[in-house]
Protein backbone atom coordinates (compact mmCIF):
# COMPACT_ATOMS: atom_id res chain seq x y z
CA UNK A 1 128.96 9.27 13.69
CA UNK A 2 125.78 7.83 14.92
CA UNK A 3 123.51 11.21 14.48
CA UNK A 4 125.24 10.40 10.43
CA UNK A 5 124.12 7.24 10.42
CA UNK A 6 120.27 7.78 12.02
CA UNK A 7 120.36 10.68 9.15
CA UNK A 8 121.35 7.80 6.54
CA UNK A 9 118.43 6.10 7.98
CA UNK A 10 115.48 8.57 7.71
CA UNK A 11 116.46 9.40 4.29
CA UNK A 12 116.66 5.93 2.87
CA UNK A 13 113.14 5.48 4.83
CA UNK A 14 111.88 8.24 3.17
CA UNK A 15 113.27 7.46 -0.20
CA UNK A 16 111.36 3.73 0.13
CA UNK A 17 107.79 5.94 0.14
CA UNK A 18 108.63 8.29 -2.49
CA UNK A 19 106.65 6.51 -5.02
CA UNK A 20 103.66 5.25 -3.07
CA UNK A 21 103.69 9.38 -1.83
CA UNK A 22 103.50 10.30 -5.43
CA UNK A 23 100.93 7.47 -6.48
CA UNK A 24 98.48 9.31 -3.47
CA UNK A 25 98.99 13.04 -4.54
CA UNK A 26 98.07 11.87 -7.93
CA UNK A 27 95.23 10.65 -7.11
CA UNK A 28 94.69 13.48 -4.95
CA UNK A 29 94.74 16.00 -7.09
CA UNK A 30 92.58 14.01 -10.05
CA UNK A 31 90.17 14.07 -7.55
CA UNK A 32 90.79 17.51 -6.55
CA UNK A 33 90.51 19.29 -10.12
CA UNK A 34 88.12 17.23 -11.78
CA UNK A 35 85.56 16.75 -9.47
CA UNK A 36 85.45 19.28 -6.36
CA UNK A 37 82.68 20.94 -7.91
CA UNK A 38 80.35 17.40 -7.66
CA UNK A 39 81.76 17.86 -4.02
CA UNK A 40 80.90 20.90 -2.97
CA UNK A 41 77.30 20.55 -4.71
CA UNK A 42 77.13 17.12 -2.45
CA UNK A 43 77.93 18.74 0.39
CA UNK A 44 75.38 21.79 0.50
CA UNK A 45 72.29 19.34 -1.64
CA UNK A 46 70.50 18.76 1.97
CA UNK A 47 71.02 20.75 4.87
CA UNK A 48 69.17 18.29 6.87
CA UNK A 49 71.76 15.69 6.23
CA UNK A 50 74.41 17.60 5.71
CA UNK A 51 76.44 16.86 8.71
CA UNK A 52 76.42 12.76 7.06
CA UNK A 53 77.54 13.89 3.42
CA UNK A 54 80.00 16.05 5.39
CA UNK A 55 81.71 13.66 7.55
CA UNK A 56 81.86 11.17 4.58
CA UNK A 57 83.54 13.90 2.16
CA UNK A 58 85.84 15.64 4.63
CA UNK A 59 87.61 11.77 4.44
CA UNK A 60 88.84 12.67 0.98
CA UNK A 61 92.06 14.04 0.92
CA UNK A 62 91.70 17.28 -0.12
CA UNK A 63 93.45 19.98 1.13
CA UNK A 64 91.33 22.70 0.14
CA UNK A 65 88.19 21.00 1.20
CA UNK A 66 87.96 22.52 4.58
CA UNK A 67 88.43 25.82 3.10
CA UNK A 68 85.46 25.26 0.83
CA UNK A 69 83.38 24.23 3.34
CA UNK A 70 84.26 27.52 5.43
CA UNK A 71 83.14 29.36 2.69
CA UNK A 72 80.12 27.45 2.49
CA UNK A 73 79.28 28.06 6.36
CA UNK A 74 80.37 31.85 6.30
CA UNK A 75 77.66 32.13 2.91
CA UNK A 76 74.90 30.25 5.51
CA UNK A 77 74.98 27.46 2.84
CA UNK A 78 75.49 24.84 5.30
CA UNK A 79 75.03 24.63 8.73
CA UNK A 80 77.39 24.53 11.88
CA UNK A 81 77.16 20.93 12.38
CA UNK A 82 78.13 20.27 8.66
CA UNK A 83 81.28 22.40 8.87
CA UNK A 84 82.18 20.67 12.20
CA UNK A 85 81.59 17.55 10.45
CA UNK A 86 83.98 18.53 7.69
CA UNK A 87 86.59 19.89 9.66
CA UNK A 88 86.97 16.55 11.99
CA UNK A 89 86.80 14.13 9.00
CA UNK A 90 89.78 16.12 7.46
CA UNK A 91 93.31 14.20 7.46
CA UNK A 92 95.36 16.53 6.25
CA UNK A 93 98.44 15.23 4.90
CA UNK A 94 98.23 11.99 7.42
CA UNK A 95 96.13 9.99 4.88
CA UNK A 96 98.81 10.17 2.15
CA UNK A 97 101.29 9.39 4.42
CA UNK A 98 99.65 6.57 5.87
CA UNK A 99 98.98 5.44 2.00
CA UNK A 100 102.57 5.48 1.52
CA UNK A 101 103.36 3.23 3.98
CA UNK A 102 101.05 0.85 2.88
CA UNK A 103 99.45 0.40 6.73
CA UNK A 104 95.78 -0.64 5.01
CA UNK A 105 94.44 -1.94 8.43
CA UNK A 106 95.82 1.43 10.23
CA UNK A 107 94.34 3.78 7.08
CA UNK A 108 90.50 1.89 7.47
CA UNK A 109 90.70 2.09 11.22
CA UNK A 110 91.49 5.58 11.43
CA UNK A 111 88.97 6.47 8.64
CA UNK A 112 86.01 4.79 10.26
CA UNK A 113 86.84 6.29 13.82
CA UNK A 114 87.32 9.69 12.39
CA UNK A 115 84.09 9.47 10.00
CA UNK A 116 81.84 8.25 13.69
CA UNK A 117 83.49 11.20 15.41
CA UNK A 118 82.20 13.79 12.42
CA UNK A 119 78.97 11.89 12.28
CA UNK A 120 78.26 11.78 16.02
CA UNK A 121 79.53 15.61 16.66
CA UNK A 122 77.94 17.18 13.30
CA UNK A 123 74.37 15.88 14.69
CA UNK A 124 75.04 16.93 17.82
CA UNK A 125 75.69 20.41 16.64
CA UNK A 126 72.84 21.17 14.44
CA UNK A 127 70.24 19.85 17.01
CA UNK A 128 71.67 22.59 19.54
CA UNK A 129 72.80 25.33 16.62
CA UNK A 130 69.06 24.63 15.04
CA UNK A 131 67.62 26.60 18.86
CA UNK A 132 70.64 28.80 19.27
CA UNK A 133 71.57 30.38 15.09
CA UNK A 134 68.67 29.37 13.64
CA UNK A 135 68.20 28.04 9.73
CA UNK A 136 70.55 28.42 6.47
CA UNK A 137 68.46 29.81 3.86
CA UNK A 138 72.05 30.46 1.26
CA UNK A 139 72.37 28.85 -1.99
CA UNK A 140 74.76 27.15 -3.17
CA UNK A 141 74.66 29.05 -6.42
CA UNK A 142 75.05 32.02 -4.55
CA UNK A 143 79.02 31.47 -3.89
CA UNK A 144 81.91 30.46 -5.84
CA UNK A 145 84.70 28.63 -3.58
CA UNK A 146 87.24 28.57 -6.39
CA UNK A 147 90.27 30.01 -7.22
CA UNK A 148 90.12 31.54 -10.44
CA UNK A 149 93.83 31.62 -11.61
CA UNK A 150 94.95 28.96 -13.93
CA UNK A 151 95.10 25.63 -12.57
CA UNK A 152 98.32 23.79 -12.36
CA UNK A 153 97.96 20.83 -14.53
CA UNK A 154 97.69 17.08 -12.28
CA UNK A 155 101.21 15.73 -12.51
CA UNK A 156 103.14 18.57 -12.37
CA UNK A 157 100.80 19.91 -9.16
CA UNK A 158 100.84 16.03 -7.66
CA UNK A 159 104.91 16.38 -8.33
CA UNK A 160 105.04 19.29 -6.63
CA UNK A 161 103.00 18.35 -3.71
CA UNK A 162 104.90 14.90 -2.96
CA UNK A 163 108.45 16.60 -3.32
CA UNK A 164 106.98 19.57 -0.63
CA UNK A 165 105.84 16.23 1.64
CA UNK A 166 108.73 15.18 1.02
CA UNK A 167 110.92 17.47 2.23
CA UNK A 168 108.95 17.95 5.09
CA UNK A 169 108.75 14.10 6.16
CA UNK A 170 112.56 14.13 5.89
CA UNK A 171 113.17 17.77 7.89
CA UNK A 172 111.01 16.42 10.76
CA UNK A 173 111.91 12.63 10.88
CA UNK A 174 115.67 14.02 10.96
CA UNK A 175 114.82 16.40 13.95
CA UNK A 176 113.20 13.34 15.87
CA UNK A 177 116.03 11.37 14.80
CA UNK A 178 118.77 13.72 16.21
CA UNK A 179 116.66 14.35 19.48
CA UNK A 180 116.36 11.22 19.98
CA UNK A 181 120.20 10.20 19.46
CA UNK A 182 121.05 13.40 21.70
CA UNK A 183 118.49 13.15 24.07
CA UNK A 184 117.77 9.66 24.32
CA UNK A 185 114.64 7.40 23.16
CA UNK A 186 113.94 6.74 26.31
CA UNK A 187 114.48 9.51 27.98
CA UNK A 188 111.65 11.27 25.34
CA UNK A 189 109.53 8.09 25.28
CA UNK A 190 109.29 8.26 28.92
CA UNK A 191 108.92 12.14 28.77
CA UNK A 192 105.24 11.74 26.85
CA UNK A 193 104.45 8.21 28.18
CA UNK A 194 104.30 9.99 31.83
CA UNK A 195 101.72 12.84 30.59
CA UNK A 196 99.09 10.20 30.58
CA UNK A 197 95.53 11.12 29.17
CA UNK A 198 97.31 15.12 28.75
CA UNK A 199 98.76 13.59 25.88
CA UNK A 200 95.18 13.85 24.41
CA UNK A 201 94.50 17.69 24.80
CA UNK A 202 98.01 18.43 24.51
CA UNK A 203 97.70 17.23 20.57
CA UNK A 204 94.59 18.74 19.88
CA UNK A 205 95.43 22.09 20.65
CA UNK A 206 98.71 21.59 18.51
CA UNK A 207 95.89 20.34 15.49
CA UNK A 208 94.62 23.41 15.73
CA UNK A 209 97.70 24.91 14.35
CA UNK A 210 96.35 25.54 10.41
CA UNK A 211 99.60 23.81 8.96
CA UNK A 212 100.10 20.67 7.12
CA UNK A 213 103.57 19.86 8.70
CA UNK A 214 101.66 19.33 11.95
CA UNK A 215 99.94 16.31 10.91
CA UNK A 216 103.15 15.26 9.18
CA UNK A 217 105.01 15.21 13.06
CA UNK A 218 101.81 13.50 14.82
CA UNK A 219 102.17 10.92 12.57
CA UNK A 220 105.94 10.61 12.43
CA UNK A 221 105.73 10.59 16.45
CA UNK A 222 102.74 7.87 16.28
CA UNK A 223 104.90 5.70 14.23
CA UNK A 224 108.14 5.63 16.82
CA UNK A 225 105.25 5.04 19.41
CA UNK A 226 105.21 8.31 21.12
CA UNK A 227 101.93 8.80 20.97
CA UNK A 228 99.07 6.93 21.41
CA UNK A 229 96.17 6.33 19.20
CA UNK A 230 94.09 8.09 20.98
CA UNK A 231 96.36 11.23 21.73
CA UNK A 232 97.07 11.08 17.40
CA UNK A 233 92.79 10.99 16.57
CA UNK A 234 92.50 13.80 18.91
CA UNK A 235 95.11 15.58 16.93
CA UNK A 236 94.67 14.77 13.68
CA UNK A 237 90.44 15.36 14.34
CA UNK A 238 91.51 19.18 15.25
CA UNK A 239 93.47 19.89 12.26
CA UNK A 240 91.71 20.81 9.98
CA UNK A 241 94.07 22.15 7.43
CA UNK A 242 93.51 25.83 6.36
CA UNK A 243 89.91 25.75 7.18
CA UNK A 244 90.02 27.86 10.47
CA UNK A 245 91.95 30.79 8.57
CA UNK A 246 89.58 30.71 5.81
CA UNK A 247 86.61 30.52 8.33
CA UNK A 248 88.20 33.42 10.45
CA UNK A 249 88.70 35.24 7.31
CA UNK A 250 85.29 35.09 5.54
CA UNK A 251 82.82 34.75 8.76
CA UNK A 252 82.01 37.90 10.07
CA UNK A 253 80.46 36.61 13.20
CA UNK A 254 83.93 36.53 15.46
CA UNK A 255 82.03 35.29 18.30
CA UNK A 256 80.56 32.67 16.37
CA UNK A 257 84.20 31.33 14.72
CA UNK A 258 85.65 31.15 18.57
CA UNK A 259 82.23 28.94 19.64
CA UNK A 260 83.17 27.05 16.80
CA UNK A 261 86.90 26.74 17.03
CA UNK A 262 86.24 25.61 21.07
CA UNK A 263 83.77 23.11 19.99
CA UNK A 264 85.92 21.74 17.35
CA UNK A 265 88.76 21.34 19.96
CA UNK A 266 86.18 20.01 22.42
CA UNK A 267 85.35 17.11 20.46
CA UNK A 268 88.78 15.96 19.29
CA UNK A 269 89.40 15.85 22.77
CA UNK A 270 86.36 14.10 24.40
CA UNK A 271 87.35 11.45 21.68
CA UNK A 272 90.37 10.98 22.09
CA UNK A 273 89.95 10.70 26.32
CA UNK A 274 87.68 7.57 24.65
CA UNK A 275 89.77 5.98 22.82
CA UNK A 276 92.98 6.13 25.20
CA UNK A 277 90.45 5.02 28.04
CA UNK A 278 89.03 2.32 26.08
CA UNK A 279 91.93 1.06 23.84
């Protein structure tokens, strides 16, 4: 009877941000159809800044923007420090989620940490890239990152997106919800609380894992208090959506993608060892 009622629960929780999930995924996908191409042209416009403009767009929700800037990289349109940039700034599906809960102080503070962290690391890349690859001498008019089949109209594609969130919110809060029942809250609270500072590599290496339902648990576990801030950052900083799959898939240079994949994985977790230490 209780597993029922924590069921009951999660779906009338999830029910309350329905709307707000919808209101995001609108806005979302406005953004996404009407004005990626001002985006991308922003992003590869100065490769000597490019790392800044990268780490300020990767904080719009997009989920295709990491897989535009892969395509960019793999084309030598922008540099290594730019598509590290992107790839850390990127949220995934944890921005909309947060905007459906309406937690405004939690959404700024995660935004600003997360656009330092691409800022910091994308510099840091290029100065030591700049001696080790060399320069970019692509053009952006030399690639085309979009999908040519029709494009789903906004509110149907924003429907379809929030109802797929959705879904997913509800399959993973119930999990946690019946673990926890079966298990025990504390028994599971205690479980991750005693990992310490592994919490924080721990999560970035699940980031890495190229699908949106893993920023969906991070932040479902964040919010019973599973996880601490720092240990979430360093997950949600990895993720970068399907960016590593398109990079893998369009970069020739294997060698090059692992460097890259380490060093993405190497900064979510030197930041998030910061931010548990210091917080």
């Amino acid at each position: 009877m209780e597993i029922w009622y924590e069921l009951l629960e999660t779906a009338i929780d999830c029910l309350k941000m329905l709307p707000f999930l919808f209101g995001a995924y609108l806005l979302i996908e406005y953004i996404e159809q009407f004005h990626s191409v001002k985006l991308q042209r922003a992003l590869s416009g100065n490769s000597h800044f490019g790392f800044a403009v990268g780490s300020a767009l990767g904080l719009v929700p997009q989920c295709g923007f990491s897989a535009m800037a892969s395509e960019l990289f793999s084309s030598r349109i922008i540099t290594p420090g730019t598509l590290i940039a992107v790839f850390l700034s990127t949220s995934d599906e944890a921005l909309p989620l947060m905007l459906a809960t309406g937690n405004v102080r939690d959404i700024i503070i995660l935004l600003d940490i997360k656009f330092g962290i691409a800022l910091i690391s994308g510099f840091t890349v290029d100065r030591i890239a700049h001696l080790r690859w060399g320069g970019f001498s692509g053009r952006q008019e030399d690639i085309d990152c979009h999908d040519h089949r029709e494009e789903e109209k906004v509110l149907p594609a924003a429907l379809r997106h929030t109802l797929h969130i959705f879904c997913l919110v509800f399959i993973l809060s119930a999990i946690l919800a019946i673990a926890m029942e079966l298990v025990g809250k504390d028994i599971i609270r205690n479980l991750l609380q005693d990992m310490g500072i592994w919490q924080v590599p721990l999560t970035a290496l699940v980031g890495l894992v190229p699908n949106c339902a893993v920023s969906v648990l991070l932040m479902e576990l964040y919010s019973e208090n599973l996880l601490t801030f720092g240990s979430l950052v360093a997950g949600l900083s990895s993720g970068a959506g399907v960016g590593l799959i398109v990079l893998w898939r369009t970069n020739p240079d294997k060698k090059q993608n692992l460097r890259l994949t380490f060093v993405l994985y190497l900064c979510a977790v030197v930041f998030g060892l910061l931010l548990t230490i210091l917080m």
